[in-house]
PDB file of N, CA and C in Angstrom:
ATOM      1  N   UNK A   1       0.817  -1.186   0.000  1.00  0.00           N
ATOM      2  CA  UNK A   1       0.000   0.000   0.000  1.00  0.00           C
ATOM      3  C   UNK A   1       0.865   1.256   0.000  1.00  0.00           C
ATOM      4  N   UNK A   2       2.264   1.071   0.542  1.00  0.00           N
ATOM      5  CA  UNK A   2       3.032   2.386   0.754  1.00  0.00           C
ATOM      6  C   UNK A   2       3.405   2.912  -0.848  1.00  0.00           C
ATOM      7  N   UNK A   3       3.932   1.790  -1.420  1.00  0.00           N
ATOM      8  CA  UNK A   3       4.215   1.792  -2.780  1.00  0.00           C
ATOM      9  C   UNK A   3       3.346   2.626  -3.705  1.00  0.00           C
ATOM     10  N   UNK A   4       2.345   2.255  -3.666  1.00  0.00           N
ATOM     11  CA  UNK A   4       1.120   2.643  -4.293  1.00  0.00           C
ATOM     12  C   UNK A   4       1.069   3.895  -4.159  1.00  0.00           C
ATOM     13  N   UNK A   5       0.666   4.182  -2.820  1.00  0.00           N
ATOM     14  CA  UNK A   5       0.863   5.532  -2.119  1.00  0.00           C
ATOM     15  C   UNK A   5       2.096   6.586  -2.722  1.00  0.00           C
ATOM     16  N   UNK A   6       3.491   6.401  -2.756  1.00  0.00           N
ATOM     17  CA  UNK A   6       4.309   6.849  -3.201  1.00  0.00           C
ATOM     18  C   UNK A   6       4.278   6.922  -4.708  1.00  0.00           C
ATOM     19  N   UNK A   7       3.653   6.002  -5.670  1.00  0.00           N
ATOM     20  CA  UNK A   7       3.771   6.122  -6.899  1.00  0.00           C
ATOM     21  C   UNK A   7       2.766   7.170  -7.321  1.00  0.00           C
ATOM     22  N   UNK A   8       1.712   7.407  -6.694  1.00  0.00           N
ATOM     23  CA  UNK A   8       0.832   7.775  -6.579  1.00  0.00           C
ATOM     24  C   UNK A   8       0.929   9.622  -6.235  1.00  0.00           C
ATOM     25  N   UNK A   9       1.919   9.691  -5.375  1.00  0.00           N
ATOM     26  CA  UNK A   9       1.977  11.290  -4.658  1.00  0.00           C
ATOM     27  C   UNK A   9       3.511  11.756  -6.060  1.00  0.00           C
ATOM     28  N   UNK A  10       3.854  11.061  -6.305  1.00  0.00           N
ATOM     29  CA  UNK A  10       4.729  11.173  -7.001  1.00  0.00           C
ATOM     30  C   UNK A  10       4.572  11.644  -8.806  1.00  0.00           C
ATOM     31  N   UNK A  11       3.706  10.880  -9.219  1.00  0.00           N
ATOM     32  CA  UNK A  11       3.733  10.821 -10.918  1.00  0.00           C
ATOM     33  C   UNK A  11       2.202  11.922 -10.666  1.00  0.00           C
ATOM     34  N   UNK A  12       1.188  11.978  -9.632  1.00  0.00           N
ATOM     35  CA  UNK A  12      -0.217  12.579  -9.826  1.00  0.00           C
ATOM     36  C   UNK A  12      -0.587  14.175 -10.174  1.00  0.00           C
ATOM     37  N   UNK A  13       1.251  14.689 -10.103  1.00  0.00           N
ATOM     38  CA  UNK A  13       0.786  16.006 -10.927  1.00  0.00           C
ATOM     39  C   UNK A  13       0.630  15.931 -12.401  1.00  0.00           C
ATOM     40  N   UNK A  14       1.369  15.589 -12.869  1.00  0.00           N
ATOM     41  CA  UNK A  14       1.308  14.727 -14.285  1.00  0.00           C
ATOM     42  C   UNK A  14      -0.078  14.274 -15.238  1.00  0.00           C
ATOM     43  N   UNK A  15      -0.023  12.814 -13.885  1.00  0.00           N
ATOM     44  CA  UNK A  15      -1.502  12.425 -14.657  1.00  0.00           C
ATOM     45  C   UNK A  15      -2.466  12.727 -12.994  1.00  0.00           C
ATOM     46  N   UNK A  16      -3.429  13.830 -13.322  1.00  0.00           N
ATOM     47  CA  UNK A  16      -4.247  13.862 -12.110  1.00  0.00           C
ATOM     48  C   UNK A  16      -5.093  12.490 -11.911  1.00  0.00           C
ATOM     49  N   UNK A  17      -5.495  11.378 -13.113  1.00  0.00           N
ATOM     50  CA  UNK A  17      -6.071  10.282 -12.833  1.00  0.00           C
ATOM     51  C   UNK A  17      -6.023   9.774 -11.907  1.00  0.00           C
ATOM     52  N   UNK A  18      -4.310   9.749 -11.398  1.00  0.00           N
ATOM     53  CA  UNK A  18      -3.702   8.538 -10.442  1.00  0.00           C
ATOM     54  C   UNK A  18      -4.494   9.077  -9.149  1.00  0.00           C
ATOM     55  N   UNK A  19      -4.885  10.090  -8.774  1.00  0.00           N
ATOM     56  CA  UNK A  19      -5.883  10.243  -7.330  1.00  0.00           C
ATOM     57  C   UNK A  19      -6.919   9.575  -7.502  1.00  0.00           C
ATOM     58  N   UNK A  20      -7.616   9.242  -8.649  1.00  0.00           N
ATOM     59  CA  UNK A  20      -9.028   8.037  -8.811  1.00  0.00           C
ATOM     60  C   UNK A  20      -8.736   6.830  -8.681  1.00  0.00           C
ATOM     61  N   UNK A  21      -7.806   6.247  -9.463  1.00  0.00           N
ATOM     62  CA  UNK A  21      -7.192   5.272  -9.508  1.00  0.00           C
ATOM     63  C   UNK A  21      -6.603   4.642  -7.569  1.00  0.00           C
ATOM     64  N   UNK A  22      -5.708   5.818  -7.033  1.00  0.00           N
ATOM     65  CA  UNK A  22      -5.583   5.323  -5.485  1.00  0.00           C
ATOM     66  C   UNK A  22      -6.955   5.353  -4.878  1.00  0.00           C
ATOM     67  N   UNK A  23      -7.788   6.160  -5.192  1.00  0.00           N
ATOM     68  CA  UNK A  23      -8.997   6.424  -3.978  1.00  0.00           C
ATOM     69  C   UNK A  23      -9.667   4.681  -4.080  1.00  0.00           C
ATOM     70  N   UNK A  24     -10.310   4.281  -5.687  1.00  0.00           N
ATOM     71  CA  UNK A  24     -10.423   3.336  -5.760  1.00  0.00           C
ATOM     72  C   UNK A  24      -9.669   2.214  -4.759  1.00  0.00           C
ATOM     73  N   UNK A  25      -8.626   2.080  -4.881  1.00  0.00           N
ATOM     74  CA  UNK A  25      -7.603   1.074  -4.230  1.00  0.00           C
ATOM     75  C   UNK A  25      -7.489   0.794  -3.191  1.00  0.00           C
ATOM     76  N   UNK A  26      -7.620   2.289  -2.685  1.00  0.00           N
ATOM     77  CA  UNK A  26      -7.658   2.140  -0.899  1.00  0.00           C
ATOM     78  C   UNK A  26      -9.373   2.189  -0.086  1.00  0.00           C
ATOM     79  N   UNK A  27      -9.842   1.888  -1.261  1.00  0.00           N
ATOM     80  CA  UNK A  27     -11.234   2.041  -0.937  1.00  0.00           C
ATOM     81  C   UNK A  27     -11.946  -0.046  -0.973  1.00  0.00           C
ATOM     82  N   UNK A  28     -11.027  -0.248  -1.851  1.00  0.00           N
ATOM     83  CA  UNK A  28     -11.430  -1.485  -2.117  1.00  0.00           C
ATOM     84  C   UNK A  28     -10.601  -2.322  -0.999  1.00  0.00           C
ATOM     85  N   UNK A  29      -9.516  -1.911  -0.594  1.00  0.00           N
ATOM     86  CA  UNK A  29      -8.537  -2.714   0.477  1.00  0.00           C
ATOM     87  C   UNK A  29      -8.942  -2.544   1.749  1.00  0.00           C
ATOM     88  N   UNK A  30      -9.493  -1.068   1.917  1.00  0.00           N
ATOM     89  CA  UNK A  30     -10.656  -0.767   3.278  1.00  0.00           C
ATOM     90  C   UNK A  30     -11.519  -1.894   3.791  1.00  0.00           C
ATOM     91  N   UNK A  31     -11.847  -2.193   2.521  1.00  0.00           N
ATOM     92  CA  UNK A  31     -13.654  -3.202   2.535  1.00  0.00           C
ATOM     93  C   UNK A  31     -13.160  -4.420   2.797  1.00  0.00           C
ATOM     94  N   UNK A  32     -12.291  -4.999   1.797  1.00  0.00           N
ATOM     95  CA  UNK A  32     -11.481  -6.210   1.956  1.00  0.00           C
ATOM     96  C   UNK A  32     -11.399  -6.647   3.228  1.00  0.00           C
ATOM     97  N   UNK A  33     -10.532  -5.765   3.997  1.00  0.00           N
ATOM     98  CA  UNK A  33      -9.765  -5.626   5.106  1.00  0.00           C
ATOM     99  C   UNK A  33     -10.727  -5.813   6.330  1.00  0.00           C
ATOM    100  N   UNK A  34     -11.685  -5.069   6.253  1.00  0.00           N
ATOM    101  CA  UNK A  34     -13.018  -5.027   7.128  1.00  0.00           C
ATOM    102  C   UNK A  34     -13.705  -6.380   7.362  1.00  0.00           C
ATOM    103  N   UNK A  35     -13.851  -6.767   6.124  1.00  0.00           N
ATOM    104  CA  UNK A  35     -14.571  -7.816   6.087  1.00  0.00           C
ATOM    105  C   UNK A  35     -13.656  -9.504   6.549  1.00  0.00           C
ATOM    106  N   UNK A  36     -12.578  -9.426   6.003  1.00  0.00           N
ATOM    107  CA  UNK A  36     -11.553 -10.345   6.511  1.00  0.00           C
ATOM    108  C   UNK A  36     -11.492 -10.417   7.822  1.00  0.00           C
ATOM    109  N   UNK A  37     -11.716  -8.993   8.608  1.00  0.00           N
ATOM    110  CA  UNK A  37     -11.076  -8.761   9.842  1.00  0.00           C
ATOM    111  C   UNK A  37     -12.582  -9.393  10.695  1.00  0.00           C
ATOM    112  N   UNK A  38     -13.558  -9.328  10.210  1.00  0.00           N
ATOM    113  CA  UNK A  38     -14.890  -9.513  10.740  1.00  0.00           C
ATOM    114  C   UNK A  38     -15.553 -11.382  10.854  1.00  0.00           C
ATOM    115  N   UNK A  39     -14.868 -11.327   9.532  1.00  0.00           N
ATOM    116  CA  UNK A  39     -15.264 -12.666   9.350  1.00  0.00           C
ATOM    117  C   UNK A  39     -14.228 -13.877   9.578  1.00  0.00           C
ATOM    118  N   UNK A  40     -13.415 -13.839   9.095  1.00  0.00           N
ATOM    119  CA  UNK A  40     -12.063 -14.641   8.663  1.00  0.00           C
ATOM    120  C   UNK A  40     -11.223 -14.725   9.933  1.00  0.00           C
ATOM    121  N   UNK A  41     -11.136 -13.758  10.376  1.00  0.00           N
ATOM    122  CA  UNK A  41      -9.451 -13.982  11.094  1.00  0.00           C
ATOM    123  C   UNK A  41      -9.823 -14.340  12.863  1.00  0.00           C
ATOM    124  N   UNK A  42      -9.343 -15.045  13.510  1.00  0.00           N
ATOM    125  CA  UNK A  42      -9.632 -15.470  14.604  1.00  0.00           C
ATOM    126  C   UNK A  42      -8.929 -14.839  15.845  1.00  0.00           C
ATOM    127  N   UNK A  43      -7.673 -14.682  15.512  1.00  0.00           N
ATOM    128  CA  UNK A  43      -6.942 -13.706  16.694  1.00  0.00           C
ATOM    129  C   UNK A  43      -6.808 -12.560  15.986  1.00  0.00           C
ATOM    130  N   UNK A  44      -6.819 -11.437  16.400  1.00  0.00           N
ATOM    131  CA  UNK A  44      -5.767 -10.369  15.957  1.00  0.00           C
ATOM    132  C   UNK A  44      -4.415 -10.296  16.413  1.00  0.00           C
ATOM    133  N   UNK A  45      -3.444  -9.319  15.851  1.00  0.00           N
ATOM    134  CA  UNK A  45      -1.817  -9.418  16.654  1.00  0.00           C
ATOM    135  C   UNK A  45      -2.378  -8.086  17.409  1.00  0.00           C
ATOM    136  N   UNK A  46      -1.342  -7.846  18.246  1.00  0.00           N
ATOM    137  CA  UNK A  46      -1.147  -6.750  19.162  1.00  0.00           C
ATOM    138  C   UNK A  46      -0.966  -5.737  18.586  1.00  0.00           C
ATOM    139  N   UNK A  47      -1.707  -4.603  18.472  1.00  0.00           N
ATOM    140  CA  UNK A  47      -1.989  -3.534  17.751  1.00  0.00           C
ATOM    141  C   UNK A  47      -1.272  -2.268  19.181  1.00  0.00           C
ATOM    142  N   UNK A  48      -0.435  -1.227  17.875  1.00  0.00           N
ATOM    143  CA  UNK A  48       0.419  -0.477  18.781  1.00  0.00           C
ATOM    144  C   UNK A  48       1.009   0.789  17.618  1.00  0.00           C
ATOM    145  N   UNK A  49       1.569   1.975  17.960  1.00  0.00           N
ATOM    146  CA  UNK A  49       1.369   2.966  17.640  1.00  0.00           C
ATOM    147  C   UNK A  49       3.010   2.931  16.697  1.00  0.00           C
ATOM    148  N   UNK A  50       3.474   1.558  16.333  1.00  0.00           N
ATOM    149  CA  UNK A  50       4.317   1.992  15.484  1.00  0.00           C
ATOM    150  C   UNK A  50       4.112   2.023  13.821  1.00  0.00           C
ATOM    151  N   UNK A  51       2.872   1.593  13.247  1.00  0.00           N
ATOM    152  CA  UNK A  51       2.379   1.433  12.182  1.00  0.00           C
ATOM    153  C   UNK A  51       1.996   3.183  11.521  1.00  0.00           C
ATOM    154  N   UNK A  52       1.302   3.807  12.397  1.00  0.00           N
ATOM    155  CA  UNK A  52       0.994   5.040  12.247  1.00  0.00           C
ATOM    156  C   UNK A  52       1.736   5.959  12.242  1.00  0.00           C
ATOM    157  N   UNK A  53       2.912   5.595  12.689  1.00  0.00           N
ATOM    158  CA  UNK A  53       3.846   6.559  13.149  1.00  0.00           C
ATOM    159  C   UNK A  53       4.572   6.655  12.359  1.00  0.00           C
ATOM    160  N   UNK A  54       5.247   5.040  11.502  1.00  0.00           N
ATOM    161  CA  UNK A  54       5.787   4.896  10.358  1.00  0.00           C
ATOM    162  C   UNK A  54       4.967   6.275   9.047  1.00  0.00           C
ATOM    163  N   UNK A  55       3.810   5.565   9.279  1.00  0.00           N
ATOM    164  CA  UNK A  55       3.208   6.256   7.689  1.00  0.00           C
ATOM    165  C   UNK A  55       3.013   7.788   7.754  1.00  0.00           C
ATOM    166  N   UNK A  56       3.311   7.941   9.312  1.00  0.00           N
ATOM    167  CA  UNK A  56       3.212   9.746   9.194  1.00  0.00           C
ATOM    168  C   UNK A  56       4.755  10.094   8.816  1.00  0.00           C
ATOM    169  N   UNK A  57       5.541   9.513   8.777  1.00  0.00           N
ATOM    170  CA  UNK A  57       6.994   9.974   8.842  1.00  0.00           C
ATOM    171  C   UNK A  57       7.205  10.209   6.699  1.00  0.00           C
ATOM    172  N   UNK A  58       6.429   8.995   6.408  1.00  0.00           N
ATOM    173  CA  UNK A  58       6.679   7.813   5.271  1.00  0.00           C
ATOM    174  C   UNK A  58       5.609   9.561   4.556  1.00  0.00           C
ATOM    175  N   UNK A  59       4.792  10.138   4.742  1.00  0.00           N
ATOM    176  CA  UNK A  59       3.729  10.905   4.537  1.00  0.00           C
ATOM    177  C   UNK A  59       4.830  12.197   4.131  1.00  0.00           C
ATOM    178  N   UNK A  60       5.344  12.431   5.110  1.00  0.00           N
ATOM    179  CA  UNK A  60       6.607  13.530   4.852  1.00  0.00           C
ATOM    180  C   UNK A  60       7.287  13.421   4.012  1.00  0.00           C
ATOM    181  N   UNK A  61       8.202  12.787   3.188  1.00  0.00           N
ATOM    182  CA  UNK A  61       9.021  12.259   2.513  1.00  0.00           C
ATOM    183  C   UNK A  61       8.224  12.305   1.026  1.00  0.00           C
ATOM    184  N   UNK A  62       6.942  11.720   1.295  1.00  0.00           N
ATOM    185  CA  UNK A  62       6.243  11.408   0.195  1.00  0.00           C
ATOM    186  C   UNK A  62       5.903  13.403  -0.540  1.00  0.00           C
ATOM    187  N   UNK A  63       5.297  13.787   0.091  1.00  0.00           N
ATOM    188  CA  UNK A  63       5.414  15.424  -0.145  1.00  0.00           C
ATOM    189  C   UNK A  63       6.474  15.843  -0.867  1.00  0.00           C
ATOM    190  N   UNK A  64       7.713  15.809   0.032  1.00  0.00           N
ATOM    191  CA  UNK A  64       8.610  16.312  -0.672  1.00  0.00           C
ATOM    192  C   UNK A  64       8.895  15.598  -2.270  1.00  0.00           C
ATOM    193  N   UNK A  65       8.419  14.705  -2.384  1.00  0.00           N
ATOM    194  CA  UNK A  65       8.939  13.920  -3.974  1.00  0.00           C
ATOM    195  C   UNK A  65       8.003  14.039  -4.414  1.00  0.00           C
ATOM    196  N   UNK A  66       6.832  14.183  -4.098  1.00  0.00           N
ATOM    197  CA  UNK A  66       5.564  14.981  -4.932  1.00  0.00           C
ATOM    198  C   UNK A  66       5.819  16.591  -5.768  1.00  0.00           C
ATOM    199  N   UNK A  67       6.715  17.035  -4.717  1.00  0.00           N
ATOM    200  CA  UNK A  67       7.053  18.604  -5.384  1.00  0.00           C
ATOM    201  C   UNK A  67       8.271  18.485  -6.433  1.00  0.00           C
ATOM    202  N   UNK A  68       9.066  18.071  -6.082  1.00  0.00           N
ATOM    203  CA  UNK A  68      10.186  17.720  -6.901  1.00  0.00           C
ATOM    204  C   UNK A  68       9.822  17.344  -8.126  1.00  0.00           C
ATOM    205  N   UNK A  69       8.916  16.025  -8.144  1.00  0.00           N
ATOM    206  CA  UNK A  69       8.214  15.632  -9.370  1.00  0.00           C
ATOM    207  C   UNK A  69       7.582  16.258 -10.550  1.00  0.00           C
ATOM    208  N   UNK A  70       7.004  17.079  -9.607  1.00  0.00           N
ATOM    209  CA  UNK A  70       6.095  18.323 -10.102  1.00  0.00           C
ATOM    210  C   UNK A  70       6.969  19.004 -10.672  1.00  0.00           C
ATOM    211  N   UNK A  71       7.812  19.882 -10.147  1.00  0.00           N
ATOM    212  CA  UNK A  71       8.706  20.689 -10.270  1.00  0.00           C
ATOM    213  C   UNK A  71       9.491  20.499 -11.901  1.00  0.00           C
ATOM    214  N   UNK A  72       9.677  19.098 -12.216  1.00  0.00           N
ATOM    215  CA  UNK A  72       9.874  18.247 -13.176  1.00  0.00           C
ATOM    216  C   UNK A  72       9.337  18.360 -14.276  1.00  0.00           C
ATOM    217  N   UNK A  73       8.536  17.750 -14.480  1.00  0.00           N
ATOM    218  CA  UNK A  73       7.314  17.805 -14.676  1.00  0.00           C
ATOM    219  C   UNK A  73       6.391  19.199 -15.878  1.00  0.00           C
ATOM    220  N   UNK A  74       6.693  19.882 -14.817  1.00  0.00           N
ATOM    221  CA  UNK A  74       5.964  21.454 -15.077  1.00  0.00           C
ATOM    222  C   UNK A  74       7.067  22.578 -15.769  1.00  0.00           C
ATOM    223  N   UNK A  75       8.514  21.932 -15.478  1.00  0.00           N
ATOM    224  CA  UNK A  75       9.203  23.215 -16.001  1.00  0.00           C
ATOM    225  C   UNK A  75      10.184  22.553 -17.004  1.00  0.00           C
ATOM    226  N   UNK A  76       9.602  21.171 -17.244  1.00  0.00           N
ATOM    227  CA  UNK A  76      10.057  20.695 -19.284  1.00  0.00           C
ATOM    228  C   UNK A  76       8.875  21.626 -19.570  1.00  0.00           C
ATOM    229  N   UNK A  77       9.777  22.653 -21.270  1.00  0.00           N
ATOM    230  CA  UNK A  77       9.139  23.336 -21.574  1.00  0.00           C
ATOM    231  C   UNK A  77       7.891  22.515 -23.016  1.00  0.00           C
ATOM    232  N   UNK A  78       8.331  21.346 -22.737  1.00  0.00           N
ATOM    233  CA  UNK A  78       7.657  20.737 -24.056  1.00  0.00           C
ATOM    234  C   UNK A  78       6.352  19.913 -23.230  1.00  0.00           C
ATOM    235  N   UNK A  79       5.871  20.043 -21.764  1.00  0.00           N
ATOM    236  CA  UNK A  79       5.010  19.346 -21.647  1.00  0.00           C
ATOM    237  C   UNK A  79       3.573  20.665 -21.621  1.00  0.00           C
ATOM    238  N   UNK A  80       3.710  21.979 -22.028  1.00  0.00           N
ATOM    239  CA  UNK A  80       3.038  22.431 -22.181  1.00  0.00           C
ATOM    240  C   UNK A  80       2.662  23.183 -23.475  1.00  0.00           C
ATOM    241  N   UNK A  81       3.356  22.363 -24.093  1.00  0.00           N
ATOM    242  CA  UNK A  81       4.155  23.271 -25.854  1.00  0.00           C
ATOM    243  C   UNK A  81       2.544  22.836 -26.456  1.00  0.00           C
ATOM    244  N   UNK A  82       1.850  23.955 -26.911  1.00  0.00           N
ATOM    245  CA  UNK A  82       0.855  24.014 -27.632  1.00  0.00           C
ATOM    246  C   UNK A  82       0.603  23.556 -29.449  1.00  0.00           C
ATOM    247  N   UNK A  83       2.094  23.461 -29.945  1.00  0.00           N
ATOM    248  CA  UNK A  83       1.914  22.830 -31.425  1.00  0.00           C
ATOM    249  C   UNK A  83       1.896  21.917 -31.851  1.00  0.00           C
ATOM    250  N   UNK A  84       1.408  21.759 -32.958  1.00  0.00           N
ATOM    251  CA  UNK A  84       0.907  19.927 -33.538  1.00  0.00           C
ATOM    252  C   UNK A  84       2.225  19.578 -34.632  1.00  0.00           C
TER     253      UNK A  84
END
């Protein structure tokens, strides 16, 4: 999911699609997940505050290569070149 996430904050100035494309994804792994967790799984593991903590750090990082990308991106002068 981080992957995703990163490919995602990364290439989505580009193609704005890729925000439909993740919402989908993490929308469908939500449900998945829910339902596995409801039905399927018999123990859980020990749930603890290093998972969240990771993806807020992992969240930072991701920003910065979102701008960079962009930055990329936006100032090739041929991705806005108007002639055929």
């Amino acid at each position: 999911m981080m992957s995703i996430l990163l490919v995602c904050m990364s290439y989505s100035s580009g193609m704005p699609i890729l925000y439909l494309g993740a919402f989908f994804y993490f929308s469908a792994t939500y449900l998945v997940n829910k339902v596995l967790l409801f039905q399927y799984y018999k123990k859980t593991t020990t749930l603890d505050r290093t998972l969240p903590l990771y993806t807020m750090s992992f969240l930072k990082y991701s920003i910065i290569i979102h701008m960079f990308v962009a930055l990329l991106m936006f100032s090739n002068p041929q991705v806005l070149l108007l002639r055929s």
